[in-house]
N, C-alpha and C. Protein backbone atom coordinates (compact mmCIF):
# COMPACT_ATOMS: atom_id res chain seq x y z
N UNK A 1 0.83 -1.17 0.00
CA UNK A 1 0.00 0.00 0.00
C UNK A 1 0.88 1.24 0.00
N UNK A 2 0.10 2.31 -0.47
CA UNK A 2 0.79 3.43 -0.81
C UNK A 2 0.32 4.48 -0.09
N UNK A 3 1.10 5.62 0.39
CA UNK A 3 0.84 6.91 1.37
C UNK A 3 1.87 8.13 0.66
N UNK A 4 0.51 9.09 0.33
CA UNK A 4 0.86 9.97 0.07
C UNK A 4 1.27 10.55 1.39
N UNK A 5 2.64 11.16 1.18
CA UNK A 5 3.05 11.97 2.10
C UNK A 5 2.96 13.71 2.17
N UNK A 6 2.46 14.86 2.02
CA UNK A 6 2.88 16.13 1.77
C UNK A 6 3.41 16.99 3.04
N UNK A 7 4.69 16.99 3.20
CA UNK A 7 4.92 17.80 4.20
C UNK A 7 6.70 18.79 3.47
N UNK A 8 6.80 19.40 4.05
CA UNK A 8 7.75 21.03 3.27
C UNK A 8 8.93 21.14 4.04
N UNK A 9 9.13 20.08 5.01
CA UNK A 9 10.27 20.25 5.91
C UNK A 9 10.63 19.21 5.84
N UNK A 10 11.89 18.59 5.22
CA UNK A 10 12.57 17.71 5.19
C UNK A 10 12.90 16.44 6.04
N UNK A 11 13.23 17.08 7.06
CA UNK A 11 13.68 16.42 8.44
C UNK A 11 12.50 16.05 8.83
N UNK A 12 11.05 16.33 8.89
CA UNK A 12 10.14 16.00 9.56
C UNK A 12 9.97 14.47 7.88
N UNK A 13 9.95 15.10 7.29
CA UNK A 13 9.08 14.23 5.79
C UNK A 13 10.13 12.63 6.19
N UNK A 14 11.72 12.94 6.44
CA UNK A 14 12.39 11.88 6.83
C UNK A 14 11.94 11.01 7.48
N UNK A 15 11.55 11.35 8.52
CA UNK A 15 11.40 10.68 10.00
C UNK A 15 10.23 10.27 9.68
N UNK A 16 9.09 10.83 9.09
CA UNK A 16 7.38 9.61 8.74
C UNK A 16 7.85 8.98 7.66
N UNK A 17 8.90 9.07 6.67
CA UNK A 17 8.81 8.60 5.59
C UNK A 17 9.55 6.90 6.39
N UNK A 18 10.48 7.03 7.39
CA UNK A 18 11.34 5.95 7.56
C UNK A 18 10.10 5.13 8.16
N UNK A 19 9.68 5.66 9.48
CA UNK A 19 8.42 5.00 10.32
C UNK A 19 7.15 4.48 9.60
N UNK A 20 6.95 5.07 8.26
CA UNK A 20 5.85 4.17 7.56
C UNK A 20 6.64 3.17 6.62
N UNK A 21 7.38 3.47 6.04
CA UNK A 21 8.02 2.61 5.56
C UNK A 21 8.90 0.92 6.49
N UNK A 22 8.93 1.09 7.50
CA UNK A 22 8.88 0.33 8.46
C UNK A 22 7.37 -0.20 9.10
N UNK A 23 7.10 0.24 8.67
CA UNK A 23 5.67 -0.66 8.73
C UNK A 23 4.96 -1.29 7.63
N UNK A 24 5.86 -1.06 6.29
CA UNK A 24 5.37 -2.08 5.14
C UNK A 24 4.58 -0.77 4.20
N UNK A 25 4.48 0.11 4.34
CA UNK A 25 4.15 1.18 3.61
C UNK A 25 5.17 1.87 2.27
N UNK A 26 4.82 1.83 1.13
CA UNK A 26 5.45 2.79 0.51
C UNK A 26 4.99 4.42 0.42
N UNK A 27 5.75 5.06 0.49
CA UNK A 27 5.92 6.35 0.16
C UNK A 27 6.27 7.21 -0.98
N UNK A 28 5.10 8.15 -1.20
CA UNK A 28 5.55 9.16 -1.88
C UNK A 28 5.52 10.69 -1.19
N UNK A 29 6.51 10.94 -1.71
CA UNK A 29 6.57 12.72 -0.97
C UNK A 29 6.64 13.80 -1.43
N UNK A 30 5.66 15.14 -1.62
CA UNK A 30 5.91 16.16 -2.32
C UNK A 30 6.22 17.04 -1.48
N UNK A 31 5.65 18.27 -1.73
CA UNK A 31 5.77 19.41 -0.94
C UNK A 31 5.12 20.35 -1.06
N UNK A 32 4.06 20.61 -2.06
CA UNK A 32 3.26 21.33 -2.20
C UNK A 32 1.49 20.67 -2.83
N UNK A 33 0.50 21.98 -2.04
CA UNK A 33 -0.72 21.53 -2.56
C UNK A 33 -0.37 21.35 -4.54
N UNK A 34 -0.08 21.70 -5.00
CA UNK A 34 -0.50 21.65 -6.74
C UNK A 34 0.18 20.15 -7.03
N UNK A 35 1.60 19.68 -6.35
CA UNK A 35 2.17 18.86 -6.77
C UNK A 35 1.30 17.31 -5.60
N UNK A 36 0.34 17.84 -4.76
CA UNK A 36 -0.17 16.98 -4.38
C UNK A 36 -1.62 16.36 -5.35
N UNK A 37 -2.10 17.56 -5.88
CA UNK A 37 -3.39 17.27 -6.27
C UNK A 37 -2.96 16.78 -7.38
N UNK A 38 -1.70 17.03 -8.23
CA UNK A 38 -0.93 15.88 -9.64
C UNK A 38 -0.71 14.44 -9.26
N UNK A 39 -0.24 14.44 -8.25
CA UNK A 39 0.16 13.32 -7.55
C UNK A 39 -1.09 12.09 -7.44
N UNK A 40 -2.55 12.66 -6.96
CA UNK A 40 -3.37 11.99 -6.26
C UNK A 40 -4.65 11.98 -8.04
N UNK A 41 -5.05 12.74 -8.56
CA UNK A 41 -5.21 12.73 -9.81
C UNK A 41 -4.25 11.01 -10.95
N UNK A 42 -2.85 10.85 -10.43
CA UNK A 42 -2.05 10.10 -11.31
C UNK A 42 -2.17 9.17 -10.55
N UNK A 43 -2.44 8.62 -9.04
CA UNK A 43 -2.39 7.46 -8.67
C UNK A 43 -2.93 7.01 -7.31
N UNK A 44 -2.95 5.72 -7.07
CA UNK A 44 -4.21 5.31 -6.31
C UNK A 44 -3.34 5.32 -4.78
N UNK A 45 -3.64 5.93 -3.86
CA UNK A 45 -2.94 6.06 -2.71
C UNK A 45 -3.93 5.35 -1.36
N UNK A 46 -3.53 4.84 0.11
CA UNK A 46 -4.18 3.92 0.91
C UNK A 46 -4.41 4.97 1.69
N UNK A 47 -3.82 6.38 1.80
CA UNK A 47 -3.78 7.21 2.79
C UNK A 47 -3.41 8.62 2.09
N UNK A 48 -3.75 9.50 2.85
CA UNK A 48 -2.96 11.05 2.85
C UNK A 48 -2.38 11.35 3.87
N UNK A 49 -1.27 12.15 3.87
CA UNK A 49 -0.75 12.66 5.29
C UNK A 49 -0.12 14.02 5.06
N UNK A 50 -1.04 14.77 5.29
CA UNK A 50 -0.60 16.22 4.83
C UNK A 50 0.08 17.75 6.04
N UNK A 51 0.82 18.49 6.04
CA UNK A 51 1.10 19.20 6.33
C UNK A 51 -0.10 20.61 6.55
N UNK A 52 -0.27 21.34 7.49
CA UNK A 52 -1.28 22.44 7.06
C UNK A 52 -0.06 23.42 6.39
N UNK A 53 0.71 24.14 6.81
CA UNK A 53 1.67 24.92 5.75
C UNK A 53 2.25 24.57 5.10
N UNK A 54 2.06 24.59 3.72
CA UNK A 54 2.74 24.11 3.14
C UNK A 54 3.16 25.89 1.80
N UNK A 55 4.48 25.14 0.84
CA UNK A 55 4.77 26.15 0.25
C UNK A 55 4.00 26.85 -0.67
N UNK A 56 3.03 26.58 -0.71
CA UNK A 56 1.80 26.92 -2.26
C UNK A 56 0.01 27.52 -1.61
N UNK A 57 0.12 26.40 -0.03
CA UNK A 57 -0.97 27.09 0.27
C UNK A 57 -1.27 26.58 1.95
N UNK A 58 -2.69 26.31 2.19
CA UNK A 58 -2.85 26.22 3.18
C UNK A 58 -3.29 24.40 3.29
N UNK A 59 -2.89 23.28 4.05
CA UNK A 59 -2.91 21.88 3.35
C UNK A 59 -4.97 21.27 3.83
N UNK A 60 -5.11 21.93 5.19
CA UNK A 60 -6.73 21.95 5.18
C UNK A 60 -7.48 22.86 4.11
N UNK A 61 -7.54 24.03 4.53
CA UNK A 61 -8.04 25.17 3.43
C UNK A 61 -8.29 24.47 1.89
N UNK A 62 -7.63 23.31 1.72
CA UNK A 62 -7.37 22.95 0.24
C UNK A 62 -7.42 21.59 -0.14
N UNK A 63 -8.66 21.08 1.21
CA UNK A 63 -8.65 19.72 1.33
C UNK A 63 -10.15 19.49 0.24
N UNK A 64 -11.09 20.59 0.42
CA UNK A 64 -12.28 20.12 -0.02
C UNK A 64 -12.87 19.41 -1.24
N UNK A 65 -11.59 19.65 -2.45
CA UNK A 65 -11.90 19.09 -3.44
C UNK A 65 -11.13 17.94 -3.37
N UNK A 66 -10.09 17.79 -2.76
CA UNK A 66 -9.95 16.35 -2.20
C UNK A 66 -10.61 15.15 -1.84
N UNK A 67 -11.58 15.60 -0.63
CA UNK A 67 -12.55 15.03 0.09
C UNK A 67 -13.77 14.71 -0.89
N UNK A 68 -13.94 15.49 -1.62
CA UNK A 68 -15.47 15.47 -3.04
C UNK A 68 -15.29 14.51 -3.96
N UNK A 69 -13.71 14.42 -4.58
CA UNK A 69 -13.28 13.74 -5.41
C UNK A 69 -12.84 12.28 -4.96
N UNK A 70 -12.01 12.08 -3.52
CA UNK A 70 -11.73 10.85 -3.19
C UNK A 70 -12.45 10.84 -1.68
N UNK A 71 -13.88 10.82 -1.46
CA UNK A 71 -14.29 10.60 -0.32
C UNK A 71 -13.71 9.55 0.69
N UNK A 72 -12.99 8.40 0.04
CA UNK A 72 -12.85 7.31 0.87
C UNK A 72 -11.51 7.02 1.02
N UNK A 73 -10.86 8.23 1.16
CA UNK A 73 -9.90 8.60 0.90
C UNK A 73 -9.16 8.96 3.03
N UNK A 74 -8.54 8.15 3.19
CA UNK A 74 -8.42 8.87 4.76
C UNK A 74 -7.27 9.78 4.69
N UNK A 75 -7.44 11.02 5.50
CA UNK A 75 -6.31 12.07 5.27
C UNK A 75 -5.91 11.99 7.17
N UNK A 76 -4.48 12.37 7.49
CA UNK A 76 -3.90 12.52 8.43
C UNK A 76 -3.48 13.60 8.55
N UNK A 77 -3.79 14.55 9.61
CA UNK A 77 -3.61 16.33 9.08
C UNK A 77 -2.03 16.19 10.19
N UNK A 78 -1.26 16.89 9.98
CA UNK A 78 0.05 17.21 10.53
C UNK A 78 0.19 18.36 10.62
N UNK A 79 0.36 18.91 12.02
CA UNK A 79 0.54 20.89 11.93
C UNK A 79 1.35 21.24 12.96
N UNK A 80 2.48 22.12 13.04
CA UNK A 80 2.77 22.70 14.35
C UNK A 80 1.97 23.69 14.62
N UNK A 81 1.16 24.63 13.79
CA UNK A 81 0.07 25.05 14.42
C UNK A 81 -0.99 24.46 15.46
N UNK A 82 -0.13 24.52 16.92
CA UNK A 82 -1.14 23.88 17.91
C UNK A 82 -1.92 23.96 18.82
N UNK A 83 -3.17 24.86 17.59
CA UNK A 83 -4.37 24.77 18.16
C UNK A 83 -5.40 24.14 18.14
N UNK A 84 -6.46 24.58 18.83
CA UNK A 84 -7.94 24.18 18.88
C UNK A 84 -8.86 24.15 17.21
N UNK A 85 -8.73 25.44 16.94
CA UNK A 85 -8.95 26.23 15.55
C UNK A 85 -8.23 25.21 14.56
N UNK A 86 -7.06 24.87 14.41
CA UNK A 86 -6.30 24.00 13.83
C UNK A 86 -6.86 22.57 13.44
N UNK A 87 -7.09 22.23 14.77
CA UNK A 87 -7.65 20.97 15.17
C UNK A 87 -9.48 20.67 14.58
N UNK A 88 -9.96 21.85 14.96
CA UNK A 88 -11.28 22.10 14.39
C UNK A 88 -11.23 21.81 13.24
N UNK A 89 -10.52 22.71 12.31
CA UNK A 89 -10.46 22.54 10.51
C UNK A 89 -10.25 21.47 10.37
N UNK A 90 -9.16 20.68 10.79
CA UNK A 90 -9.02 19.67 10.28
C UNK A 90 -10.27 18.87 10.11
N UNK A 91 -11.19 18.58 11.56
CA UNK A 91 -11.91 17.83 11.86
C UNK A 91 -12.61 18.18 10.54
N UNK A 92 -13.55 19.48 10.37
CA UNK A 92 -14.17 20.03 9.71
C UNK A 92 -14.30 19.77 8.26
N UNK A 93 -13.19 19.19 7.65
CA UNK A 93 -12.70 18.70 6.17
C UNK A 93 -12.73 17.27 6.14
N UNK A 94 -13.17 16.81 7.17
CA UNK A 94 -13.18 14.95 7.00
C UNK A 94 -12.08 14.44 7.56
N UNK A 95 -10.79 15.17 8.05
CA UNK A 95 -9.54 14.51 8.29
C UNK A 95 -10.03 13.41 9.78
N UNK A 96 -9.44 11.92 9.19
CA UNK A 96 -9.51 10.86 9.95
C UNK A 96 -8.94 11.64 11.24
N UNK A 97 -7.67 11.72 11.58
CA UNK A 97 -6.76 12.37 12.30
C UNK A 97 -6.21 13.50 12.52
N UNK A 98 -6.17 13.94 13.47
CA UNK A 98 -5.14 15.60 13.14
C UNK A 98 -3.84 15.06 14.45
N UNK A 99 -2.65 15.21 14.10
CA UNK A 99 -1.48 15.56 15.49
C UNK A 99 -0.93 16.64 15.03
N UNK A 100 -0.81 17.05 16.39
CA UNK A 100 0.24 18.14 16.10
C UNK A 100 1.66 17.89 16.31
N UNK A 101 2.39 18.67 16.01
CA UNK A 101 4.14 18.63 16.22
C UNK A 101 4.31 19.32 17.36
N UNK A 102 5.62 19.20 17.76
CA UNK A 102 6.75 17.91 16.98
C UNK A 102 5.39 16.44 18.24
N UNK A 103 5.75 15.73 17.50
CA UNK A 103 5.19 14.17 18.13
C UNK A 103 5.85 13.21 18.75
């Protein structure tokens, strides 16, 4: 199975990329909303795991046509933004999960 990864900080994208991949997961990793929605458009993924800042936009804010297009689709929201408000949106867009950072 496959997991889209989108997160903009390297060192963090490392460290989930090793830990899912140790659990039998492959990975793909971008870094931005446009190169995510190419990404998920070109291929069939088991998961999302997205960043909220990312370099292009905001990674909730930009979930909705996500959620319309692949309803059955589970997303994992990732933010050091750690709030309530944060946590809300996520919920708010369908995200299975939200954690915040660092974890």
């Amino acid at each position: 199975m496959s997991i889209l990864l989108v997160e903009d900080d390297a060192s963090i994208a490392k460290v989930i990329t090793a830990a899912l991949e140790a659990e039998g997961f492959a990975v793909t990793r971008c870094d931005s909303v446009a190169e995510r929605d190419r990404l998920l458009a070109a291929n069939r993924y088991a998961a999302l795991v997205t960043d909220v800042v990312l370099t292009d936009g905001d990674g909730i804010a930009t979930l909705g046509p996500v959620r319309e297009q692949w309803p059955d689709l589970p997303v994992i929201v990732l933010s050091a933004q750690n709030t309530l408000d944060t946590a809300v949106r996520a919920s708010d867009t369908g995200a299975y999960e939200y954690f915040p950072k660092p974890f």
